[in-house]
N, C-alpha and C. Protein backbone atom coordinates (compact mmCIF):
# COMPACT_ATOMS: atom_id res chain seq x y z
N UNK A 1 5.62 -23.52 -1.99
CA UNK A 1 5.00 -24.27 -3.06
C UNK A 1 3.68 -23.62 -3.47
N UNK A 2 2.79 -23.35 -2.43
CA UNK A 2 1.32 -22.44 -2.90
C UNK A 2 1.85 -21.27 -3.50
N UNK A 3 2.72 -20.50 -2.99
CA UNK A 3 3.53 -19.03 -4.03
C UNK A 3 3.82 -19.62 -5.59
N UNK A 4 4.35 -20.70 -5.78
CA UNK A 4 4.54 -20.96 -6.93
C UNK A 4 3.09 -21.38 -7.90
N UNK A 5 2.22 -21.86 -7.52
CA UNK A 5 1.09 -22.86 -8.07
C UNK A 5 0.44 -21.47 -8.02
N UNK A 6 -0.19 -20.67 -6.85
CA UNK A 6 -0.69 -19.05 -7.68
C UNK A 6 0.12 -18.40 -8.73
N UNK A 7 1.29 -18.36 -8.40
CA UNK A 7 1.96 -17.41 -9.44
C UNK A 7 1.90 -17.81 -11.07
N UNK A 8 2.30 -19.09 -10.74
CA UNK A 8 2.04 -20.05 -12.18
C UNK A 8 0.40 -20.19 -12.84
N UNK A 9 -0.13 -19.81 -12.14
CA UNK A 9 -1.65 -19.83 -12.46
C UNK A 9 -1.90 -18.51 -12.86
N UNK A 10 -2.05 -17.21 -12.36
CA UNK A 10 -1.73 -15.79 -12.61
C UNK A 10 -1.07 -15.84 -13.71
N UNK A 11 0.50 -16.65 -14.09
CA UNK A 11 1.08 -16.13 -15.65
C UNK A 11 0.13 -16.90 -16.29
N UNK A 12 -0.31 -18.13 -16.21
CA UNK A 12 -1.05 -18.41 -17.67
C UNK A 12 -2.58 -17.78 -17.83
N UNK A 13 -3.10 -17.43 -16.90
CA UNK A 13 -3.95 -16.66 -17.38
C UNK A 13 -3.91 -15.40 -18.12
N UNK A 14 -2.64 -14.91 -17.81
CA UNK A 14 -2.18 -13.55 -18.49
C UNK A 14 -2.13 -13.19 -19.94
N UNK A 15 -2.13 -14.47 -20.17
CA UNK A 15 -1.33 -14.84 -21.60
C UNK A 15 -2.87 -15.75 -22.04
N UNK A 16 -3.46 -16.20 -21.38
CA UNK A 16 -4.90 -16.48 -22.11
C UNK A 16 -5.93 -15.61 -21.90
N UNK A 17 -5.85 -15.05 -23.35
CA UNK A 17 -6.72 -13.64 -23.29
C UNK A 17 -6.90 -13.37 -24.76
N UNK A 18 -8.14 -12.30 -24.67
CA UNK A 18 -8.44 -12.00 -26.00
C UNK A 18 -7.43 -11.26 -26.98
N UNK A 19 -7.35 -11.48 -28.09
CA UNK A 19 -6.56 -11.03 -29.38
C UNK A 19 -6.28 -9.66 -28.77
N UNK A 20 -5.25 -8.98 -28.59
CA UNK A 20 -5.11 -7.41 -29.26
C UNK A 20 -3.74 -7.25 -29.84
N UNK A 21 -3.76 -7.70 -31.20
CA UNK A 21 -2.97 -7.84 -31.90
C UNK A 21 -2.53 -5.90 -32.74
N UNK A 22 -1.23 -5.38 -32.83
CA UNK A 22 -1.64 -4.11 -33.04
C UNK A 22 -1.55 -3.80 -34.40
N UNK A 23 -1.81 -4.73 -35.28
CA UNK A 23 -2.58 -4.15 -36.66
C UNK A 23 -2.78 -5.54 -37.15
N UNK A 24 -3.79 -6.09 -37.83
CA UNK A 24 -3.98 -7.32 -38.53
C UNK A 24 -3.58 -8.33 -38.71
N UNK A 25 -2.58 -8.26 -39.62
CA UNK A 25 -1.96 -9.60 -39.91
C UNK A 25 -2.55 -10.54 -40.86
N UNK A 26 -1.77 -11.34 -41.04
CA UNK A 26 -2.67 -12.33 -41.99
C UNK A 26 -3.23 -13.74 -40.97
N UNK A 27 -4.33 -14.07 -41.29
CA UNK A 27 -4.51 -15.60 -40.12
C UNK A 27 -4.67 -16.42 -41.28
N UNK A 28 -4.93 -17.19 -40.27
CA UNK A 28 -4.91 -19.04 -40.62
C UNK A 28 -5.32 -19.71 -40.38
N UNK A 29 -5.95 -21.04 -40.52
CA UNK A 29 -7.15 -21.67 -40.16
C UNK A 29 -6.98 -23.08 -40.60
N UNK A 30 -7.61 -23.58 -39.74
CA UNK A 30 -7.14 -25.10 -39.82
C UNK A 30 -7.97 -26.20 -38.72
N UNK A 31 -8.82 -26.79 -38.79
CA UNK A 31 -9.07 -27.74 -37.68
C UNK A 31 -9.57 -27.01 -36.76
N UNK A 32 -10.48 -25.97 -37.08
CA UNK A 32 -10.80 -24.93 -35.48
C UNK A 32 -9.30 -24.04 -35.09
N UNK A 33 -8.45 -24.10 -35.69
CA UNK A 33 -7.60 -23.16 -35.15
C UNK A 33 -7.46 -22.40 -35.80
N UNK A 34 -7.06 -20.65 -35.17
CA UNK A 34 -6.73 -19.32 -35.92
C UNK A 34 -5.80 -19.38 -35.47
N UNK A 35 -4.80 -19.26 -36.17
CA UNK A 35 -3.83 -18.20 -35.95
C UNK A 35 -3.10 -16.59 -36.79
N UNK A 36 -3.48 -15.59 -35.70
CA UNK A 36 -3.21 -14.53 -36.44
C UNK A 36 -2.20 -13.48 -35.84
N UNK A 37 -1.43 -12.48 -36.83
CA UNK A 37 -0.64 -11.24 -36.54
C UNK A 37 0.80 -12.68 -35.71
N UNK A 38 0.90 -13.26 -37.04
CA UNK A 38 2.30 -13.83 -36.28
C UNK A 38 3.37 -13.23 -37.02
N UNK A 39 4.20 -12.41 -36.14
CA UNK A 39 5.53 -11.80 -36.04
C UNK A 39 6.76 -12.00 -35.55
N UNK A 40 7.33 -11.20 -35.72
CA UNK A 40 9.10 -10.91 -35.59
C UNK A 40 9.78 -9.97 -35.26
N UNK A 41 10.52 -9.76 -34.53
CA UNK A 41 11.17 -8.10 -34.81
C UNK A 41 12.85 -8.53 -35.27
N UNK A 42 12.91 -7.76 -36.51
CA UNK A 42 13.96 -7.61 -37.32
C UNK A 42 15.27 -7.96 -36.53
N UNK A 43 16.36 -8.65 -36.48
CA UNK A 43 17.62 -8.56 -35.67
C UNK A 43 18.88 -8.42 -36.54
N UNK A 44 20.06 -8.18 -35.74
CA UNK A 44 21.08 -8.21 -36.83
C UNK A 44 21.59 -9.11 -37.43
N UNK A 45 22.49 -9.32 -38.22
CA UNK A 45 22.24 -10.67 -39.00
C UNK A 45 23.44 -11.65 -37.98
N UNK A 46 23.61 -10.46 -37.01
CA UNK A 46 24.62 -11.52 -36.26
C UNK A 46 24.15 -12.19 -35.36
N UNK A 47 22.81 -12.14 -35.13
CA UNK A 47 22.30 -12.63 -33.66
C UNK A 47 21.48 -14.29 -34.68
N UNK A 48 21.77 -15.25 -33.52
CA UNK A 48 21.24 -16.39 -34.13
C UNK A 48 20.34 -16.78 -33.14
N UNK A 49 19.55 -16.03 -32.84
CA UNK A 49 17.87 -16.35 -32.32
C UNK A 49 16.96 -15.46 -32.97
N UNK A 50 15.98 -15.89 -32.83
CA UNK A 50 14.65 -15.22 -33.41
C UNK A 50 13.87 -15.73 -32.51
N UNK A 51 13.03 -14.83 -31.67
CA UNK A 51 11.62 -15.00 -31.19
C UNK A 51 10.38 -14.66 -32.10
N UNK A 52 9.75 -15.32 -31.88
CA UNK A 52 8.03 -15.51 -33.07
C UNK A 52 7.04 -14.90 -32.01
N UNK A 53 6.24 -14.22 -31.96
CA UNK A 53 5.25 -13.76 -31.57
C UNK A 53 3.85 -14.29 -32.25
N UNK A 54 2.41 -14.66 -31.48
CA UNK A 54 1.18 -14.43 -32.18
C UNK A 54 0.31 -14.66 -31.63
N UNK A 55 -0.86 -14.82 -32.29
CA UNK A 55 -1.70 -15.13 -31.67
C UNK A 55 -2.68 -16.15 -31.71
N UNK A 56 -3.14 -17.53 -31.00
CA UNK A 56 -3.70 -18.67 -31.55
C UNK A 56 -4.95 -18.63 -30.66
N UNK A 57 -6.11 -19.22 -31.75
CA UNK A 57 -7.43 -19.32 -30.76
C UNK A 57 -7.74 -20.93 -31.53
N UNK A 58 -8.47 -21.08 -30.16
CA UNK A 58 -8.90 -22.67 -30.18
C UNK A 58 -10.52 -22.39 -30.31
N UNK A 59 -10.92 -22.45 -31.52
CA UNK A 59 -12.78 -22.38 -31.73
C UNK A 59 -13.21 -23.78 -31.46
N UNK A 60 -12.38 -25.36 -31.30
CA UNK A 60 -13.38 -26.28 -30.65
C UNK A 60 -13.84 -26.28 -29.59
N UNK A 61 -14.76 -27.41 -29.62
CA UNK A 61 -14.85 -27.74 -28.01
C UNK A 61 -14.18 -28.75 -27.27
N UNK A 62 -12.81 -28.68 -27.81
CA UNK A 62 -11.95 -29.33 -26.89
C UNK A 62 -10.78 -28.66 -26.93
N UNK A 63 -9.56 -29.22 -25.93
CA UNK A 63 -8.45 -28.64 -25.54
C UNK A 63 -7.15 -29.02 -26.85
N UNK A 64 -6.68 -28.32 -27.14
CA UNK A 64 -5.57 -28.56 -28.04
C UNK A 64 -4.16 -28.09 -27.69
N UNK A 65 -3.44 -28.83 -27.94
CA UNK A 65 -1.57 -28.65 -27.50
C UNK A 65 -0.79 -28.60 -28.62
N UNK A 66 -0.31 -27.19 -28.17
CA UNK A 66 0.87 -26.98 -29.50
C UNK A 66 1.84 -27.77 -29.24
N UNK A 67 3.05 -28.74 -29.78
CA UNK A 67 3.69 -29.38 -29.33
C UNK A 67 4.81 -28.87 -30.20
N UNK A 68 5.23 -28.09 -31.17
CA UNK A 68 5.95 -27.81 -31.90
C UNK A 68 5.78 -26.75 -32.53
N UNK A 69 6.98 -26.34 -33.13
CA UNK A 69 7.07 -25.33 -34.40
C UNK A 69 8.77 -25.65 -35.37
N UNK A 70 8.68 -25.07 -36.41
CA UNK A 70 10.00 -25.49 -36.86
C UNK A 70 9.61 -24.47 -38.37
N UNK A 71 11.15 -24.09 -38.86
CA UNK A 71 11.02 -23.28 -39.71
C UNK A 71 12.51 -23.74 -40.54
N UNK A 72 12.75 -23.55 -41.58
CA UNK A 72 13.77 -23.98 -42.56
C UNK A 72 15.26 -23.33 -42.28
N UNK A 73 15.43 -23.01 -41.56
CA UNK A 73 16.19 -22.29 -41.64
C UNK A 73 16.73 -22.10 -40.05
N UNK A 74 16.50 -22.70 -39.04
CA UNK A 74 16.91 -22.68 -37.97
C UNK A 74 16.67 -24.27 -37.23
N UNK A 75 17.22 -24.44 -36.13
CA UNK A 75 16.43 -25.48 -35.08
C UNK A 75 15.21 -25.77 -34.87
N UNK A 76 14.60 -26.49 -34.30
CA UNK A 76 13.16 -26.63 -33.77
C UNK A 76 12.91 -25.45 -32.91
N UNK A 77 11.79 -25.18 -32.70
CA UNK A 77 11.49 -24.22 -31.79
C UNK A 77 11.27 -24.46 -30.99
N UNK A 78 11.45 -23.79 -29.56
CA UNK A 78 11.21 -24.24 -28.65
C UNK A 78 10.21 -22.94 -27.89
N UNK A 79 9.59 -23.35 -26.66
CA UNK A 79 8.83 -22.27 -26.08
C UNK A 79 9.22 -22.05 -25.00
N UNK A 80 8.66 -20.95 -24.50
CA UNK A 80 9.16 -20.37 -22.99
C UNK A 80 8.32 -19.37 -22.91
N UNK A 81 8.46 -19.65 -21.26
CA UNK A 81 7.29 -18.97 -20.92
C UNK A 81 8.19 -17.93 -19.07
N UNK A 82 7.49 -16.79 -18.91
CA UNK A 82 8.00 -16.54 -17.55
C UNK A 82 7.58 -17.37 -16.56
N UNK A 83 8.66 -17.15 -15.65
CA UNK A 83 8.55 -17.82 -14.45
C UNK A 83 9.07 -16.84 -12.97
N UNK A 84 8.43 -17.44 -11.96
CA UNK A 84 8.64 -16.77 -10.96
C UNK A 84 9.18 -17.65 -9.59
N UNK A 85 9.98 -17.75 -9.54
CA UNK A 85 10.87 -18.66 -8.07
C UNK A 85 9.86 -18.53 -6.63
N UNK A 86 10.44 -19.20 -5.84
CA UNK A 86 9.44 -18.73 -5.06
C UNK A 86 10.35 -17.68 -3.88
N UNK A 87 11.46 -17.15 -4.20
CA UNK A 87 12.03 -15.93 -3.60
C UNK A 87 11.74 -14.71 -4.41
N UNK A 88 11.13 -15.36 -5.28
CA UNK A 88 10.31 -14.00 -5.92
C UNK A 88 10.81 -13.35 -7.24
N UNK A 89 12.02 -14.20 -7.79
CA UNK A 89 12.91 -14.04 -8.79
C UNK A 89 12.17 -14.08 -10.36
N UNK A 90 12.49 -13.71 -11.07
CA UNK A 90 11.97 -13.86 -12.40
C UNK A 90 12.54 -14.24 -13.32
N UNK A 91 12.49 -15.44 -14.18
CA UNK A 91 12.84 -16.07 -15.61
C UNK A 91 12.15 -16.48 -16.25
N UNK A 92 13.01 -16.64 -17.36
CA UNK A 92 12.18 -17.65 -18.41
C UNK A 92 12.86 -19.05 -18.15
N UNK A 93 11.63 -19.72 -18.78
CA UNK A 93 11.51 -20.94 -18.68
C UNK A 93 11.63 -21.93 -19.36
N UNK A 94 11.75 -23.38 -20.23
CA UNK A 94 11.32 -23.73 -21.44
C UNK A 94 10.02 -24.72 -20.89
N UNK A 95 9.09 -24.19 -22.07
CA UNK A 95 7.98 -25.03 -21.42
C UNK A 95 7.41 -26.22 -23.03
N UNK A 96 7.44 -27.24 -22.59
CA UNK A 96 7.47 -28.65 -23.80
C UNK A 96 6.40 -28.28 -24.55
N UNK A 97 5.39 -27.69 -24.15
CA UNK A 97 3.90 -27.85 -24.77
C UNK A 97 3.04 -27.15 -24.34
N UNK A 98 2.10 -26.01 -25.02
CA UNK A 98 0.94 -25.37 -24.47
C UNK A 98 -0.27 -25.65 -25.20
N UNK A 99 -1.44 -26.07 -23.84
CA UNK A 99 -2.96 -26.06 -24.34
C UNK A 99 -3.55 -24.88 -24.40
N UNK A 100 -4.15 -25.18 -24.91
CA UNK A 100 -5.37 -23.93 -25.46
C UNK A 100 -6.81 -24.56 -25.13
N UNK A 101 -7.54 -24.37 -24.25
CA UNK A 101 -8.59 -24.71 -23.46
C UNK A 101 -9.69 -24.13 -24.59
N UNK A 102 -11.02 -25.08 -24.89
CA UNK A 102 -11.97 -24.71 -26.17
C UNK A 102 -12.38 -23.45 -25.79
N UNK A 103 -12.44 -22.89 -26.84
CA UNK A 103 -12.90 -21.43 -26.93
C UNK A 103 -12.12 -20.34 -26.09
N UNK A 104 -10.32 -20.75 -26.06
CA UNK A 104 -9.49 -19.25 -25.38
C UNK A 104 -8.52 -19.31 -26.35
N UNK A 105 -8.03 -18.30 -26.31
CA UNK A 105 -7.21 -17.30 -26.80
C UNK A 105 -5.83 -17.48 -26.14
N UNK A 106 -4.43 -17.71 -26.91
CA UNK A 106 -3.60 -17.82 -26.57
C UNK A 106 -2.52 -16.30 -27.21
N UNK A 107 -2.61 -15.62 -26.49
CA UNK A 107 -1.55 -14.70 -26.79
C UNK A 107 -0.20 -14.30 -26.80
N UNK A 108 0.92 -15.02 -27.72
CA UNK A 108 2.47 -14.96 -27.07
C UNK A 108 2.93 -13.35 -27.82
N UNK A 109 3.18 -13.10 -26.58
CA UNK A 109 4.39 -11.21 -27.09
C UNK A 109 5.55 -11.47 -26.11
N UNK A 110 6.34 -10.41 -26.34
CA UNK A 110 7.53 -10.23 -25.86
C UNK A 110 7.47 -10.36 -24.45
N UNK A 111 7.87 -10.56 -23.52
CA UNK A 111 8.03 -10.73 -21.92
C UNK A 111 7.34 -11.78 -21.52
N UNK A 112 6.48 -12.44 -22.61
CA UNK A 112 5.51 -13.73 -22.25
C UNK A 112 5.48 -14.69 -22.95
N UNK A 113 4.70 -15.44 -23.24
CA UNK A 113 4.86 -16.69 -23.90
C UNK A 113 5.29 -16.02 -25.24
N UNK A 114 6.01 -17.08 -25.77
CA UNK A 114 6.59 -17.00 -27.06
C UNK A 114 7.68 -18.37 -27.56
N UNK A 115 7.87 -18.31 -28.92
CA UNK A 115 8.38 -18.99 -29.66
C UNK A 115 10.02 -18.70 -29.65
N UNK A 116 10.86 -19.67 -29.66
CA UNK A 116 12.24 -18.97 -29.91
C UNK A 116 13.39 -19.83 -30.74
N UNK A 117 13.09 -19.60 -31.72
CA UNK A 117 14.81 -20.50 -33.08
C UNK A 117 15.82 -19.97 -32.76
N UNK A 118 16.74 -21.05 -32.72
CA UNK A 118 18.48 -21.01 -31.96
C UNK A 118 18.68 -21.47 -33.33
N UNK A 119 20.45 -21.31 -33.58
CA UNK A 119 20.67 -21.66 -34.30
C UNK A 119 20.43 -20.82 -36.22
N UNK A 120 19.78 -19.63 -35.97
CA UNK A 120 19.44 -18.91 -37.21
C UNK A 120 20.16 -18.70 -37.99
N UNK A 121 19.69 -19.15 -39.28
CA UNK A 121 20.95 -19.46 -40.62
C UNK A 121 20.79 -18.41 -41.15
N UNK A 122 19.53 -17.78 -41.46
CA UNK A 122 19.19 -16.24 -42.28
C UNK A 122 18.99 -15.04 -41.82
N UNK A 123 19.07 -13.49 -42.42
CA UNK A 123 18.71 -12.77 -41.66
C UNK A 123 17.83 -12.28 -42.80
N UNK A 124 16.65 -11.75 -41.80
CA UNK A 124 15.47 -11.09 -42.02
C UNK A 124 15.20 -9.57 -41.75
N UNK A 125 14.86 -8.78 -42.70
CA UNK A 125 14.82 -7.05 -42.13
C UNK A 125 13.28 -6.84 -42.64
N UNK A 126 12.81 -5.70 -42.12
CA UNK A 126 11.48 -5.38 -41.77
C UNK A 126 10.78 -5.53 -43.17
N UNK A 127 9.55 -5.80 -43.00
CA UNK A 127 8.62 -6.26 -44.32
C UNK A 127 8.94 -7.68 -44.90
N UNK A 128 9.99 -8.74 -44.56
CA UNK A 128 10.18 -9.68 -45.04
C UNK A 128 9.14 -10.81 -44.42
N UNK A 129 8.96 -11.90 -45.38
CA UNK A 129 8.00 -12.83 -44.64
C UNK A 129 8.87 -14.32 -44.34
N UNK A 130 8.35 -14.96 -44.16
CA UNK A 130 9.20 -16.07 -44.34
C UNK A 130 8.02 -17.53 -43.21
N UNK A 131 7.71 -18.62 -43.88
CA UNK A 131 7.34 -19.51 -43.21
C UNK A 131 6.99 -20.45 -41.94
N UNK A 132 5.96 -20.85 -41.45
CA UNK A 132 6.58 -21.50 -40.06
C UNK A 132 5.70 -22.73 -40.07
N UNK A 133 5.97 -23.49 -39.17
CA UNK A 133 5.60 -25.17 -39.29
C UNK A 133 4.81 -25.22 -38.00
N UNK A 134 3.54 -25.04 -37.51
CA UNK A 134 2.83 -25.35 -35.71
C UNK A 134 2.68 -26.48 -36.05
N UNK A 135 2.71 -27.51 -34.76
CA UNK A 135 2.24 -28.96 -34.78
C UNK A 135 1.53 -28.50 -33.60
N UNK A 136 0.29 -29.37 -33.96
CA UNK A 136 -0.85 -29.63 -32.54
C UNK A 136 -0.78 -31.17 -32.44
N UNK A 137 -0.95 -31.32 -31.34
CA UNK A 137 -1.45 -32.88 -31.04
C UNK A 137 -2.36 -33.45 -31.62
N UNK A 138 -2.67 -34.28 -32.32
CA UNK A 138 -3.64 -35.24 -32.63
C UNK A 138 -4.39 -34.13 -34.08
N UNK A 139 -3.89 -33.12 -34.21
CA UNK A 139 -4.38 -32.33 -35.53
C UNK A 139 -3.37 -32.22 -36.63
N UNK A 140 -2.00 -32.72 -36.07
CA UNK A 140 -1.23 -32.48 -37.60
C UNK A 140 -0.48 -30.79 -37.51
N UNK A 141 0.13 -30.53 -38.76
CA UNK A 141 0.60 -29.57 -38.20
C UNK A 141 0.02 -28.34 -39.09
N UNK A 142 0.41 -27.03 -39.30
CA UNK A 142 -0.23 -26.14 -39.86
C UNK A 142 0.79 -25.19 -40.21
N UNK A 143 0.73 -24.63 -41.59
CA UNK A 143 1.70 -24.02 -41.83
C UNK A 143 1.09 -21.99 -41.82
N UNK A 144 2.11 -21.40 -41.56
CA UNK A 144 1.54 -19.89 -41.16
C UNK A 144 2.45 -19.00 -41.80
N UNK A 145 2.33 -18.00 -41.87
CA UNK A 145 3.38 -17.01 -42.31
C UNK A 145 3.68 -15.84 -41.24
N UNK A 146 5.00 -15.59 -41.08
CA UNK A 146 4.95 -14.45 -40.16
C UNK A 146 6.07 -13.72 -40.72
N UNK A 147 5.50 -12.45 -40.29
CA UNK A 147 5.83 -10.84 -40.96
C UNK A 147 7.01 -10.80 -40.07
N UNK A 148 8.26 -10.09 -40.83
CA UNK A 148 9.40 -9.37 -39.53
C UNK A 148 9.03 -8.22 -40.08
N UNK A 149 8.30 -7.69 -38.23
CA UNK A 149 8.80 -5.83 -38.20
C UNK A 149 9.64 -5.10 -38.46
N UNK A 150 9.60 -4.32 -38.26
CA UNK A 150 11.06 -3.36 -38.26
C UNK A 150 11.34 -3.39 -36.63
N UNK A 151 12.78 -3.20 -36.70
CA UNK A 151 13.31 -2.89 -35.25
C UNK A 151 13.10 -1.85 -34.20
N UNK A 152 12.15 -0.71 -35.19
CA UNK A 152 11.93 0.02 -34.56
C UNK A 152 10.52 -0.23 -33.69
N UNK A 153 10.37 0.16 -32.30
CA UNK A 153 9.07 -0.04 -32.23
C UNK A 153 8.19 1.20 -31.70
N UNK A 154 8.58 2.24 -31.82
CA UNK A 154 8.01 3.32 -32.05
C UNK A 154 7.37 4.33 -33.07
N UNK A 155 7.76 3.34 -34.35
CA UNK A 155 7.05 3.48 -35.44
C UNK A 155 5.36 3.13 -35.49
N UNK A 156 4.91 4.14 -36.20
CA UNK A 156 3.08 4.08 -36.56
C UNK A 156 3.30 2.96 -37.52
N UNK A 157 2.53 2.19 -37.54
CA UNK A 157 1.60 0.80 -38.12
C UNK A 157 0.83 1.59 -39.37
N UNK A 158 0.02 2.88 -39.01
CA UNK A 158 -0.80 3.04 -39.65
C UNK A 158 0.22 4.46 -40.53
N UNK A 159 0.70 5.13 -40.42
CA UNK A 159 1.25 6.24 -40.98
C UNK A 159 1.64 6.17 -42.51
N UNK A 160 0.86 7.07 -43.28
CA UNK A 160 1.55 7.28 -44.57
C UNK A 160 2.89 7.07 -44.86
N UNK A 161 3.48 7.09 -45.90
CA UNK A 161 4.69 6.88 -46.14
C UNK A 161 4.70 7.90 -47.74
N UNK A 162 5.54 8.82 -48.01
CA UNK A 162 5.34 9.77 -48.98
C UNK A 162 6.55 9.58 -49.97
């Protein structure tokens, strides 16, 4: 049980940390909250999940809980986060709700916290945008936009294009 309560303490700190988002993005603002560089990576149009990536900061001085997301075009979202057994195993998880403690940084990427729509009615290819719905507790909800990448991820961000 102490293996689990460190380990579980270790992932969320991992994931509460400063922005390094790897190129801009557009943010958003709302009630003390940013959210910025929320993404996607492109899938085929046969796969009916989409994971959301981004990044949310809490500028009050109090604690706030995402309790939702939802987008037009798929299920509710749900979250997940890794997990670690206490034989030492590794999964994901679904987790109901994440706080954001005043003044931290919530960072979801790939292998860590993140967003995930089942059920995907559309497909999206790189440069497309398309809508999303956050609900916080006791703030209402906030609407954001997030970019789908390209599938590639060895592509430059910054590189000319001729």
């Amino acid at each position: 049980m102490f293996h689990r309560a460190i380990t579980a303490a270790a992932i969320s700190a991992a994931f509460i940390m400063p922005a390094a988002a790897h190129h801009d993005g557009d943010i958003f603002e709302a009630n003390g909250i940013v959210v910025s560089h929320a993404h996607t990576v492109e899938v085929s149009a046969s796969a009916h999940s989409m994971d959301v990536f981004m990044t949310i900061e809490n500028t009050t001085d109090t604690a706030v809980t995402l309790t939702g997301a939802s987008v037009d075009f798929a299920d509710s979202g749900i979250f997940q986060a890794p997990s670690v057994s206490d034989s030492g195993t590794m999964s994901v998880r679904e987790v109901k709700a994440l706080e954001i403690a005043p003044g931290q940084v919530l960072t979801m990427q790939p292998s860590g916290v993140h967003v995930v729509f089942h059920n995907v009615q559309e497909a999206f290819k790189g440069g497309d945008h398309f809508h999303a719905h956050l609900t916080f507790d006791g703030l209402g909800e906030m609407e954001i936009e997030v970019e789908v990448e390209h599938g590639d991820h060895d592509h430059d961000h910054d590189a000319e294009t001729s």
